[in-house]
C-alpha atoms as a PDB file:
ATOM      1  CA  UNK A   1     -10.146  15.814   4.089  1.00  0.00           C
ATOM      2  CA  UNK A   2      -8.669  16.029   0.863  1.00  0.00           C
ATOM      3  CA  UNK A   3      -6.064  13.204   2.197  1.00  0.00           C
ATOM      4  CA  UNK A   4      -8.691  10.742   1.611  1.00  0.00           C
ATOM      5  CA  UNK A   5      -8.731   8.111  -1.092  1.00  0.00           C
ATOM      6  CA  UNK A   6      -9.207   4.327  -2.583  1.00  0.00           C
ATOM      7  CA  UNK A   7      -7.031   2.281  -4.349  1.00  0.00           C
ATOM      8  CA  UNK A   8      -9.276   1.648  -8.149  1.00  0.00           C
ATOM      9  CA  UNK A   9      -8.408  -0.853 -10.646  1.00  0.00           C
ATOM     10  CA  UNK A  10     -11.602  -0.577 -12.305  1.00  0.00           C
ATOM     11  CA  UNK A  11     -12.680   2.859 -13.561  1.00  0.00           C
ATOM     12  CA  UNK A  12     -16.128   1.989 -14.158  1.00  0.00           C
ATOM     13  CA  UNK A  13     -16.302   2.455 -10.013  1.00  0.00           C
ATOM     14  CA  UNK A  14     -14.522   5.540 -10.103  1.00  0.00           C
ATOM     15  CA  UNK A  15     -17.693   7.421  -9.656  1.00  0.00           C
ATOM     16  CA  UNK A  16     -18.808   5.045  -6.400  1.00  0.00           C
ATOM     17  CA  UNK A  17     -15.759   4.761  -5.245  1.00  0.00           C
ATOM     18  CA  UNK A  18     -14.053   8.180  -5.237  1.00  0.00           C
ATOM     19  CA  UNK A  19     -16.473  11.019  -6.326  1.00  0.00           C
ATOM     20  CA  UNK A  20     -19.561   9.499  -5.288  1.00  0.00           C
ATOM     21  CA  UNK A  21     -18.065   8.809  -1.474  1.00  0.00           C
ATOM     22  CA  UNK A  22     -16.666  12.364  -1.030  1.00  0.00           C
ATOM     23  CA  UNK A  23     -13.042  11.542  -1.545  1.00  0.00           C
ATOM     24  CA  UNK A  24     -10.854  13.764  -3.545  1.00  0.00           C
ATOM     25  CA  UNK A  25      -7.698  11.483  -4.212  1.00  0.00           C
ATOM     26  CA  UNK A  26      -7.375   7.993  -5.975  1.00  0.00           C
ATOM     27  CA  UNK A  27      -4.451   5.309  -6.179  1.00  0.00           C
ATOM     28  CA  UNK A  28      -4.944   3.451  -9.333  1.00  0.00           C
ATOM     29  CA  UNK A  29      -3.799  -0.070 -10.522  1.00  0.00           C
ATOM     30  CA  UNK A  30      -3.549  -2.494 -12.578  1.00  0.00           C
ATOM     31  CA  UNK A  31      -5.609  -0.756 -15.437  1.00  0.00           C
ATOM     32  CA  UNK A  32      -5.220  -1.757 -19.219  1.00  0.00           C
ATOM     33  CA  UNK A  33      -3.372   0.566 -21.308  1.00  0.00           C
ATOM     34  CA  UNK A  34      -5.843   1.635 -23.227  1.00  0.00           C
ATOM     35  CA  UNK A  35      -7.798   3.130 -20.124  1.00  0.00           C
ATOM     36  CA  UNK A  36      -4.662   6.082 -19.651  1.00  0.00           C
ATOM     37  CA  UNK A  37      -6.579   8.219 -21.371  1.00  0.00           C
ATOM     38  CA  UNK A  38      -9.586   7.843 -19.799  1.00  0.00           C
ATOM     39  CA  UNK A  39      -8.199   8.317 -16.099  1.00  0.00           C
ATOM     40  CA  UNK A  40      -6.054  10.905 -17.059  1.00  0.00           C
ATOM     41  CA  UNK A  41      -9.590  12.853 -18.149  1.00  0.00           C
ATOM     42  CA  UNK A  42     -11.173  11.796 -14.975  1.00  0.00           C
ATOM     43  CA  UNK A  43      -8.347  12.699 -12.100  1.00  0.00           C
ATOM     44  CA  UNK A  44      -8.191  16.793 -14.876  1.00  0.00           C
ATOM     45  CA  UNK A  45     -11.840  16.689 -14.398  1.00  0.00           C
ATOM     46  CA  UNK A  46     -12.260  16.396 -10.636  1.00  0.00           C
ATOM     47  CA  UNK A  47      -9.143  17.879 -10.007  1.00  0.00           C
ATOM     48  CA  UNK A  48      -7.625  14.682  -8.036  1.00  0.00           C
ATOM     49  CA  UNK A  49      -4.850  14.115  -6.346  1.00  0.00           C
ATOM     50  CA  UNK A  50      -3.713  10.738  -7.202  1.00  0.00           C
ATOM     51  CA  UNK A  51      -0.564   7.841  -7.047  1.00  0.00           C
ATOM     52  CA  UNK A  52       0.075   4.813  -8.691  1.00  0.00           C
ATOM     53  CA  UNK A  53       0.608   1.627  -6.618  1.00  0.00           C
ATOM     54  CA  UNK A  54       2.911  -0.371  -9.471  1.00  0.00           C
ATOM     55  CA  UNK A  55       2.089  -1.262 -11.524  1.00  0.00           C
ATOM     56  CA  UNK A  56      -0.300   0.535 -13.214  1.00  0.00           C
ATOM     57  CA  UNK A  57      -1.214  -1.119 -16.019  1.00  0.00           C
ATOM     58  CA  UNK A  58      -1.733  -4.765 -16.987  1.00  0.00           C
ATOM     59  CA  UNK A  59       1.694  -6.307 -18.262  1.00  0.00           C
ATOM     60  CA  UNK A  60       1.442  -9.973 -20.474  1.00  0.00           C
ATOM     61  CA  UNK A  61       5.501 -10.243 -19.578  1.00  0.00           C
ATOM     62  CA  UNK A  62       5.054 -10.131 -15.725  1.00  0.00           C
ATOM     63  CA  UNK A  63       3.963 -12.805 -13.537  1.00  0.00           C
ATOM     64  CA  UNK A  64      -0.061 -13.295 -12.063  1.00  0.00           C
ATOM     65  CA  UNK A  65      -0.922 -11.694  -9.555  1.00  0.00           C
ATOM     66  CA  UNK A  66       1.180  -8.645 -10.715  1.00  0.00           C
ATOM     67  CA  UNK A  67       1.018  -7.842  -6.954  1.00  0.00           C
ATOM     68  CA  UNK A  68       3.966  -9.993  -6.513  1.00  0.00           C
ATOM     69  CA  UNK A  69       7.331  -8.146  -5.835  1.00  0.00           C
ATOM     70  CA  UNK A  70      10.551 -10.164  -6.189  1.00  0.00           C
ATOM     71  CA  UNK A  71      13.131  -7.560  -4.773  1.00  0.00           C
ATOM     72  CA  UNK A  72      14.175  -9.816  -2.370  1.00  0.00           C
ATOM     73  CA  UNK A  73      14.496 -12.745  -4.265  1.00  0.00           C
ATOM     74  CA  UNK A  74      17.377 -15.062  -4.800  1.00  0.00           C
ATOM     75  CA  UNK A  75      16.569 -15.436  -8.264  1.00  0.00           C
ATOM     76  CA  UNK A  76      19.006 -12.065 -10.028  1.00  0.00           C
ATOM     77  CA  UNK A  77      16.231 -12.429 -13.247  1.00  0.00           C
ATOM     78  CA  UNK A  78      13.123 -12.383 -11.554  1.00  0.00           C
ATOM     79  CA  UNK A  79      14.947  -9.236  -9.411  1.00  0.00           C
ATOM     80  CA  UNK A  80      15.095  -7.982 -13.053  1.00  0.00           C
ATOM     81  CA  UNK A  81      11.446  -8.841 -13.860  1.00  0.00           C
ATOM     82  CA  UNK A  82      10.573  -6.608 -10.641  1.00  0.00           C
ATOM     83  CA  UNK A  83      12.808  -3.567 -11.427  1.00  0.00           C
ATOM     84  CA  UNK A  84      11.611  -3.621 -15.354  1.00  0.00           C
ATOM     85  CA  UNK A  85       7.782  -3.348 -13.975  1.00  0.00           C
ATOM     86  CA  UNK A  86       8.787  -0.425 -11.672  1.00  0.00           C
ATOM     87  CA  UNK A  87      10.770   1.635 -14.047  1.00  0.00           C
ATOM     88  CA  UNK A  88       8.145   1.413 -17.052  1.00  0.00           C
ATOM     89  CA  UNK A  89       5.466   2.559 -13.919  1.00  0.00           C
ATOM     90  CA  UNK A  90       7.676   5.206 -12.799  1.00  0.00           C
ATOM     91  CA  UNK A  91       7.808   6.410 -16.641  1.00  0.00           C
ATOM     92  CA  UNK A  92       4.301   6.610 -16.496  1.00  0.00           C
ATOM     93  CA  UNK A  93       4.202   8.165 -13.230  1.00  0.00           C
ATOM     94  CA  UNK A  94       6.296  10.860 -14.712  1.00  0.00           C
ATOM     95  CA  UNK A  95       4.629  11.664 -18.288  1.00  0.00           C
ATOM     96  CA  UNK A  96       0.530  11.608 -16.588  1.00  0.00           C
ATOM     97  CA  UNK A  97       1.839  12.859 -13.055  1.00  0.00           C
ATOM     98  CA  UNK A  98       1.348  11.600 -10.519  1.00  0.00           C
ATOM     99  CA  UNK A  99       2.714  11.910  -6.456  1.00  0.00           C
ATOM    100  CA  UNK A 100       4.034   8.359  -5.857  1.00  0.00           C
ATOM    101  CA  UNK A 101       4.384   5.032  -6.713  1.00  0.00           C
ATOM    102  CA  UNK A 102       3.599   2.449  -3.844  1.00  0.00           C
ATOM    103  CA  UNK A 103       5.877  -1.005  -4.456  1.00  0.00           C
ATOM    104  CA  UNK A 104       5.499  -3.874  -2.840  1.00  0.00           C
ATOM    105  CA  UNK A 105       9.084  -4.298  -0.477  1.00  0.00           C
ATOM    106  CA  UNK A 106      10.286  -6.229   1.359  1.00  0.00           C
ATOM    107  CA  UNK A 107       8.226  -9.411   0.137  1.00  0.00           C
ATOM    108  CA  UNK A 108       8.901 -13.178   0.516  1.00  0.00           C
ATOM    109  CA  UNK A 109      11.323 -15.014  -1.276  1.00  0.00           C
ATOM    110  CA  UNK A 110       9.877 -17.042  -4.610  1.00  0.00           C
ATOM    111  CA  UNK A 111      11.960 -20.638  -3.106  1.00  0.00           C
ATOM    112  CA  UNK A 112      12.794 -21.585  -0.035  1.00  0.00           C
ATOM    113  CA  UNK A 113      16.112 -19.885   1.946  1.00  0.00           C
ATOM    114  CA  UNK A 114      16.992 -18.191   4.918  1.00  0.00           C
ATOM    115  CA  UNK A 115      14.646 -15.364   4.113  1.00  0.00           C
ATOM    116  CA  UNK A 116      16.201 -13.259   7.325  1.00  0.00           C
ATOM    117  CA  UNK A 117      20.300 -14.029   6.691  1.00  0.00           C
ATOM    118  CA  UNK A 118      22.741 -12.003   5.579  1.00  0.00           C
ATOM    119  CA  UNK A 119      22.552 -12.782   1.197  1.00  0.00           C
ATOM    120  CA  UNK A 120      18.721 -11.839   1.157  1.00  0.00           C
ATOM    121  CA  UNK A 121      19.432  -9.190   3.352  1.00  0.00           C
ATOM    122  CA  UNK A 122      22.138  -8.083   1.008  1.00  0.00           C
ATOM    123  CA  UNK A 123      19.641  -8.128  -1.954  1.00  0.00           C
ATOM    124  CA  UNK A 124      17.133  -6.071  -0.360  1.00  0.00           C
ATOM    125  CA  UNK A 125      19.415  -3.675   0.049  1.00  0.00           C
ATOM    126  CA  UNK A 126      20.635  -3.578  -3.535  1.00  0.00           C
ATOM    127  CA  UNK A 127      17.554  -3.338  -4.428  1.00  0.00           C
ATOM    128  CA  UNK A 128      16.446  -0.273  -2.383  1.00  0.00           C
ATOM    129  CA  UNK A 129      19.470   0.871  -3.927  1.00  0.00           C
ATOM    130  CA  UNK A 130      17.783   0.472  -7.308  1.00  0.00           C
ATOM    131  CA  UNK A 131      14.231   2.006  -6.352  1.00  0.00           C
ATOM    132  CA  UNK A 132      16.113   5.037  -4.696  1.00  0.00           C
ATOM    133  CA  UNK A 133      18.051   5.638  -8.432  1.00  0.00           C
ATOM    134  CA  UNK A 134      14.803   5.528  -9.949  1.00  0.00           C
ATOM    135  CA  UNK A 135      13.093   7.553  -7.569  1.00  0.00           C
ATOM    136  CA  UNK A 136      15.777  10.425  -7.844  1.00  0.00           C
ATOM    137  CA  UNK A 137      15.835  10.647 -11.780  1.00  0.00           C
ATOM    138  CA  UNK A 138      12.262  10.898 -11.575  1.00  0.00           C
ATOM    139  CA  UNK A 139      11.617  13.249  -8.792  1.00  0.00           C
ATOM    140  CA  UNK A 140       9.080  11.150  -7.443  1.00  0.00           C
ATOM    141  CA  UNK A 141       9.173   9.437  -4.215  1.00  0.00           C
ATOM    142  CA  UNK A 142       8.302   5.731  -3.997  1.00  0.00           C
ATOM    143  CA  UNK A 143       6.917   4.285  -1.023  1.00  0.00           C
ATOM    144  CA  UNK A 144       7.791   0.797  -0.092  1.00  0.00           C
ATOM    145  CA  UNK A 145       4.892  -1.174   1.715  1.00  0.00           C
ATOM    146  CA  UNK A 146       5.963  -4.489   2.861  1.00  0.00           C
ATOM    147  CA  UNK A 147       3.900  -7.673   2.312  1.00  0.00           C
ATOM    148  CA  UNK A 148       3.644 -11.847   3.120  1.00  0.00           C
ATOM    149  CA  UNK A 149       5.378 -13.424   5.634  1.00  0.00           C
ATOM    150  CA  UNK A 150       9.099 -12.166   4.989  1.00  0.00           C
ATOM    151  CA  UNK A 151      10.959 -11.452   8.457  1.00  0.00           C
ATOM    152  CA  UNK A 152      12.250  -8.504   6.835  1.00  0.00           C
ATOM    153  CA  UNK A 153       9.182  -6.373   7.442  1.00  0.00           C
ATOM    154  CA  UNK A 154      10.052  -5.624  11.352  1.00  0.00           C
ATOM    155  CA  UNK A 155      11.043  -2.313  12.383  1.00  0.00           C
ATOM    156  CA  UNK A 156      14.657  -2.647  12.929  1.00  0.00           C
ATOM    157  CA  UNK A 157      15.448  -3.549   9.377  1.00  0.00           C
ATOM    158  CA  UNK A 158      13.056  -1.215   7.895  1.00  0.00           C
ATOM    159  CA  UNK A 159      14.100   1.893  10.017  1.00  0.00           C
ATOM    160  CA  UNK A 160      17.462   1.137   8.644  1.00  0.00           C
ATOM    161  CA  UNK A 161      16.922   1.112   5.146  1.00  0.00           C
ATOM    162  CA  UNK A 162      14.327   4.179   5.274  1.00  0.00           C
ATOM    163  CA  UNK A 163      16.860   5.928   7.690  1.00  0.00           C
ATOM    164  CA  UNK A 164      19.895   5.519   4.702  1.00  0.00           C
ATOM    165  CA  UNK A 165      17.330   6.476   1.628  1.00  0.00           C
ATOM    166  CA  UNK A 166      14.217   8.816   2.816  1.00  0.00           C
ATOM    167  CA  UNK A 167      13.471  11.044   1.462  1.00  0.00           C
ATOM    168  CA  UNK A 168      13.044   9.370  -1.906  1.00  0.00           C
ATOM    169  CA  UNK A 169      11.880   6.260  -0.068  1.00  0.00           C
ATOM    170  CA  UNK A 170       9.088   6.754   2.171  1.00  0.00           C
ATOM    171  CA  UNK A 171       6.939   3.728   3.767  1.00  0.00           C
ATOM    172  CA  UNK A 172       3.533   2.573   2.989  1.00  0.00           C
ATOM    173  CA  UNK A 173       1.936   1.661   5.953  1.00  0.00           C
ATOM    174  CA  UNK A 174      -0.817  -0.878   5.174  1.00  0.00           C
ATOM    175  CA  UNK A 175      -2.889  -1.442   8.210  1.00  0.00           C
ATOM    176  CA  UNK A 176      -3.904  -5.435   7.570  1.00  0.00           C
ATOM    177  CA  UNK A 177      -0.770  -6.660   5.673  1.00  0.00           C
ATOM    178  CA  UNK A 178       1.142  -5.226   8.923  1.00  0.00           C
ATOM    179  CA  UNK A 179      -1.429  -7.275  10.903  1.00  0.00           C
ATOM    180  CA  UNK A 180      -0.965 -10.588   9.480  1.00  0.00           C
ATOM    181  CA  UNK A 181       3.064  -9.565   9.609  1.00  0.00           C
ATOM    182  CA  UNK A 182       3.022  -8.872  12.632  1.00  0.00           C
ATOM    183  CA  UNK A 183       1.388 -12.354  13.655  1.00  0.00           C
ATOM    184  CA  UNK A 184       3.517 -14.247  11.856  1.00  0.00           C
ATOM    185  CA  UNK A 185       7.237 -12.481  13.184  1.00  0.00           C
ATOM    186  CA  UNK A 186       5.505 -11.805  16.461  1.00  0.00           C
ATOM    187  CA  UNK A 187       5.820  -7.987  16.982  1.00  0.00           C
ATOM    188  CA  UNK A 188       3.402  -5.535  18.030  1.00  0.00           C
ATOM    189  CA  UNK A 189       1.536  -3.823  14.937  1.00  0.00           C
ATOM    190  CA  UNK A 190       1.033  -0.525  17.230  1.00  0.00           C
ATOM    191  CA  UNK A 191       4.622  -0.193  18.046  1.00  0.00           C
ATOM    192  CA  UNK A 192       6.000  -0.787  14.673  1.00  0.00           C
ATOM    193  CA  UNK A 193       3.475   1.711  13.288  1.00  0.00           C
ATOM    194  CA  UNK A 194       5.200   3.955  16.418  1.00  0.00           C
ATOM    195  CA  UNK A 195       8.750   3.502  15.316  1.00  0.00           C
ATOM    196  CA  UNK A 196       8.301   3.829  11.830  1.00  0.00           C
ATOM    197  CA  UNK A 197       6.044   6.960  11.842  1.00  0.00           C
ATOM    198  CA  UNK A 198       9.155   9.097  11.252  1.00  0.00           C
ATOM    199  CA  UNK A 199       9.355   7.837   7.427  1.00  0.00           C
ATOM    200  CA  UNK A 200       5.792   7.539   6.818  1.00  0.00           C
ATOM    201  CA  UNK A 201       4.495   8.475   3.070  1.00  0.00           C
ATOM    202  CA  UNK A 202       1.391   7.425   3.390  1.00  0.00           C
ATOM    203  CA  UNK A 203      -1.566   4.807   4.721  1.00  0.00           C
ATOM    204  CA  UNK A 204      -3.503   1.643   3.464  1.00  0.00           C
ATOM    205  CA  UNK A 205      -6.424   1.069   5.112  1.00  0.00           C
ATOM    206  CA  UNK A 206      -7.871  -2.197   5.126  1.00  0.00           C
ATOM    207  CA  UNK A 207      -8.933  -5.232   7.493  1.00  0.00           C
ATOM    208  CA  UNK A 208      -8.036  -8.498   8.774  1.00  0.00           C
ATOM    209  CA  UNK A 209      -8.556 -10.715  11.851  1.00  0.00           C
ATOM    210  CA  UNK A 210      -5.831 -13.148  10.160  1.00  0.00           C
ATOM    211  CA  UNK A 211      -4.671 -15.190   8.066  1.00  0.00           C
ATOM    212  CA  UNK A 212      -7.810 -17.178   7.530  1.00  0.00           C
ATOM    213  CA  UNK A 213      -9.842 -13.602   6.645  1.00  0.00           C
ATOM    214  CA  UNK A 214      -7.128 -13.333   3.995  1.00  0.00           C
ATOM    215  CA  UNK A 215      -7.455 -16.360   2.508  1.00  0.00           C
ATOM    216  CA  UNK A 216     -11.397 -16.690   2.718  1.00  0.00           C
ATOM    217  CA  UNK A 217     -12.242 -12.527   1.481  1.00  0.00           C
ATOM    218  CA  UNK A 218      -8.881 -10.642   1.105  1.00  0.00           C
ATOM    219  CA  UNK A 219      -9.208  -7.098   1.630  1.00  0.00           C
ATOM    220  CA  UNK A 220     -12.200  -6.411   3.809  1.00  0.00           C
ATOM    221  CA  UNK A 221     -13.374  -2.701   4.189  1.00  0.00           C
ATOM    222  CA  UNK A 222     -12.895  -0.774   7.310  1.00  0.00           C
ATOM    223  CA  UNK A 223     -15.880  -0.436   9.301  1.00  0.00           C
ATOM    224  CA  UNK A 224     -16.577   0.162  12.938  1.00  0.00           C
ATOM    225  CA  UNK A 225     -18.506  -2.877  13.938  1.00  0.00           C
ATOM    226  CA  UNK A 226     -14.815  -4.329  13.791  1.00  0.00           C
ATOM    227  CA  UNK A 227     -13.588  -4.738  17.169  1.00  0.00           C
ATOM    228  CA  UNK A 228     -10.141  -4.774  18.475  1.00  0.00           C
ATOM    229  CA  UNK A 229     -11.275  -7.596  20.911  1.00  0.00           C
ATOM    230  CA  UNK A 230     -12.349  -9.861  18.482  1.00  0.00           C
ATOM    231  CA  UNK A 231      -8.992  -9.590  16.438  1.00  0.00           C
ATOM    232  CA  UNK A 232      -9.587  -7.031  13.945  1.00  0.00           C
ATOM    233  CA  UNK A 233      -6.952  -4.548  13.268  1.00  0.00           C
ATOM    234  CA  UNK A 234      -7.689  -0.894  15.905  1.00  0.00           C
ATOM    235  CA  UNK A 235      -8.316   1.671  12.961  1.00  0.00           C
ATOM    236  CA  UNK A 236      -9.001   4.207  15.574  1.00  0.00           C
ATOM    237  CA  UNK A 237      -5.888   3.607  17.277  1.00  0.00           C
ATOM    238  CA  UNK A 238      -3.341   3.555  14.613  1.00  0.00           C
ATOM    239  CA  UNK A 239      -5.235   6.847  13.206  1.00  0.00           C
ATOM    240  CA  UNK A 240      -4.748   8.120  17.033  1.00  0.00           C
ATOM    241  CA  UNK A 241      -0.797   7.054  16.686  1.00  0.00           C
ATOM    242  CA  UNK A 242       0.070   9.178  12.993  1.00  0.00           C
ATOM    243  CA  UNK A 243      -0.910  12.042  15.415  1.00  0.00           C
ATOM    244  CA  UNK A 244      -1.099  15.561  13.266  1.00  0.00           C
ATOM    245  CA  UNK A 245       0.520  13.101   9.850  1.00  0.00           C
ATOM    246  CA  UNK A 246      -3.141  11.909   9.843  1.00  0.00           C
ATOM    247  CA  UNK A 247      -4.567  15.547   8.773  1.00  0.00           C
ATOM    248  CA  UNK A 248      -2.006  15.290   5.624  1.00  0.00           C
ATOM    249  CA  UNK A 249      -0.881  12.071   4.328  1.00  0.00           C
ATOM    250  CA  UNK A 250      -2.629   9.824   1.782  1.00  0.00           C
ATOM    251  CA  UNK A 251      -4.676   7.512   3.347  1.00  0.00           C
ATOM    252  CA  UNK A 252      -6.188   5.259   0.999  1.00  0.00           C
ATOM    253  CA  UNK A 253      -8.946   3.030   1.182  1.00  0.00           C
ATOM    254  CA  UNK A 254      -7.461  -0.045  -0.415  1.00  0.00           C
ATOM    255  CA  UNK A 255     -10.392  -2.503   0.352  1.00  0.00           C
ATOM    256  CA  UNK A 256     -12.885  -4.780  -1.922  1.00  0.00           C
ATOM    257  CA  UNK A 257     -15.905  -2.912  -2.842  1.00  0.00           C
ATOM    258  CA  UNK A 258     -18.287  -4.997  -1.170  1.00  0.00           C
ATOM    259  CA  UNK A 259     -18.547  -5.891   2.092  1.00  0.00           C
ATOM    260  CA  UNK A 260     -18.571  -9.976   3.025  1.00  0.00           C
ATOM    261  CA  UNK A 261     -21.959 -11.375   2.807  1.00  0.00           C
ATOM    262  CA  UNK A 262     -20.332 -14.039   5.644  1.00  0.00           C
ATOM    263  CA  UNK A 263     -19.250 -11.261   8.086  1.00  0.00           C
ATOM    264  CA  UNK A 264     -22.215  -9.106   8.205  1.00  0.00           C
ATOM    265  CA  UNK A 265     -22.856  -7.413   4.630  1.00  0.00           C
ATOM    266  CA  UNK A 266     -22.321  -3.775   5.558  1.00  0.00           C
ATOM    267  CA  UNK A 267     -21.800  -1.025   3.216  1.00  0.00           C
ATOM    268  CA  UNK A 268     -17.952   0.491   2.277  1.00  0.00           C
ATOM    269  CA  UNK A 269     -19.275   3.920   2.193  1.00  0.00           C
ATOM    270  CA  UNK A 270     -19.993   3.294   6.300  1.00  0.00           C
ATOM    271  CA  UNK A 271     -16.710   2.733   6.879  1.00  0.00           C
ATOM    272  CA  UNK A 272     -15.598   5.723   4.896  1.00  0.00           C
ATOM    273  CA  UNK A 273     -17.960   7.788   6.845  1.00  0.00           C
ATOM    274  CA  UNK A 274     -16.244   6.409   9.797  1.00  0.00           C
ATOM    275  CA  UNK A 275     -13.159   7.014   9.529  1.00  0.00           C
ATOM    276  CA  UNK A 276     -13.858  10.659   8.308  1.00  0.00           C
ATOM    277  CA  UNK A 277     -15.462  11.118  11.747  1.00  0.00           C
ATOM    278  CA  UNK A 278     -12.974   9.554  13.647  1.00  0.00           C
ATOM    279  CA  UNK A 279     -10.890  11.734  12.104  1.00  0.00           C
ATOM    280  CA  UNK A 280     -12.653  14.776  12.929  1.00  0.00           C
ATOM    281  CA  UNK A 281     -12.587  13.726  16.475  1.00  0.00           C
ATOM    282  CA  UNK A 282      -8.934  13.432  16.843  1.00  0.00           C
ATOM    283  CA  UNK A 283      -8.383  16.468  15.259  1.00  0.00           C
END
């Protein structure tokens, strides 16, 4: 299951995270520059496959939390901001190697507008014209993963836009941000996943029973006292929907390390043992 990974910002966990759990491919973020040494030793040394999720190391000029994309913004210099961050990470995709870049698109607007009409529509897809460029001259695909509460991430719009520029853009499907999408533009997580399985790059894998989870403890780990009944995204089931893609793409644990004290305390290396036999079992 060399598909296997988690998303590391810190690589004093790389060894509990990654190595220590059995999993032979990392996504790393967010790291200061003068760790690029370090990780490139590390992913040489255990021979791992690994992407970037942008950007990939700590910038002073960008905005906190770097998480925040604004391709879809109004704002033409803060779409400049967004572009900047993605083509120095691309750069460094290219000179340490690694097999994608994962950028945050579409995203909510920074000020209030008609985040679904036509002009932001317009931008977004100027912008995917921009990340496709960059993807090309690099040979290295990005995958787009869509987060917040922007009506663009539905499957119509997407499936357009991935339709016009996949290969070079692929989607990111990120199992709770779709969740707390899909309760706020009212569409059925299991059917997007469905529809947009065609363009798939690779998986997030992560839990949420809503916004208030978000808020409260952000990224929870996957783990299988989490029932579909009590609101928690179906792991199982959207693992059962990538059908043979789940043998093959990245699918990357992109959770906290720890477990919530408040909703029961369990261990992240559960969960990974979890999923590797559900895994298994749909095989």
């Amino acid at each position: 299951m060399g598909n296997l990974g988690f998303h590391c910002h810190n690589l004093d966990f790389f060894d509990e995270m990654i190595v220590g759990k059995g999993l032979r491919r990392g996504e790393f973020y967010n790291l200061t520059a003068g760790e690029l040494p370090r990780l490139k030793r590390l992913v040489r040394r255990h021979k791992l496959e690994w992407s970037i999720h942008a950007p990939l190391i700590q910038l002073d000029w960008y905005p906190k939390p770097p998480t925040w994309s604004f391709l879809c913004d109004m704002d033409a210099d803060k779409r400049g901001l967004t572009v900047k961050m993605i083509t120095l990470t691309m750069e460094q995709a290219d000179e340490f190697g690694a097999e994608y870049v994962v950028v945050h698109f579409p995203s909510p607007t920074s000020e209030e507008s008609d985040e679904g009409g036509s002009k932001v529509k317009a931008i977004a897809w100027k912008s995917c014209d921009r990340l496709a460029e960059l993807s090309v001259k690099k040979s290295i695909p990005i995958h787009v993963e869509g987060v917040g509460a922007s009506p663009l991430i539905n499957a119509e719009f997407l499936k357009s836009v991935l339709k016009e520029y996949s290969p070079p853009l692929q989607y990111c499907f990120d199992t709770a941000h779709t969740h707390l999408a899909a309760i706020h533009n009212s569409f059925d997580l299991y059917a997007f996943e469905a529809e947009i399985l065609p363009y798939l790059g690779s998986v997030h894998l992560w839990n949420t029973r809503g916004k208030d989870d978000y808020m409260a403890f952000r990224h929870i780990p996957v783990h299988p006292s989490q029932s579909a009944e009590d609101g928690w995204v179906d792991i199982a089931r959207v693992l059962q929907i990538m059908g043979s893609a789940r043998n093959s793409l990245p699918i990357i644990f992109e959770s906290d390390r720890l477990y919530p004290k408040a909703l029961g305390d369990y261990s992240y290396g559960e969960g990974v043992q979890w999923v590797k036999k559900l895994l298994e079992t749909l095989s």
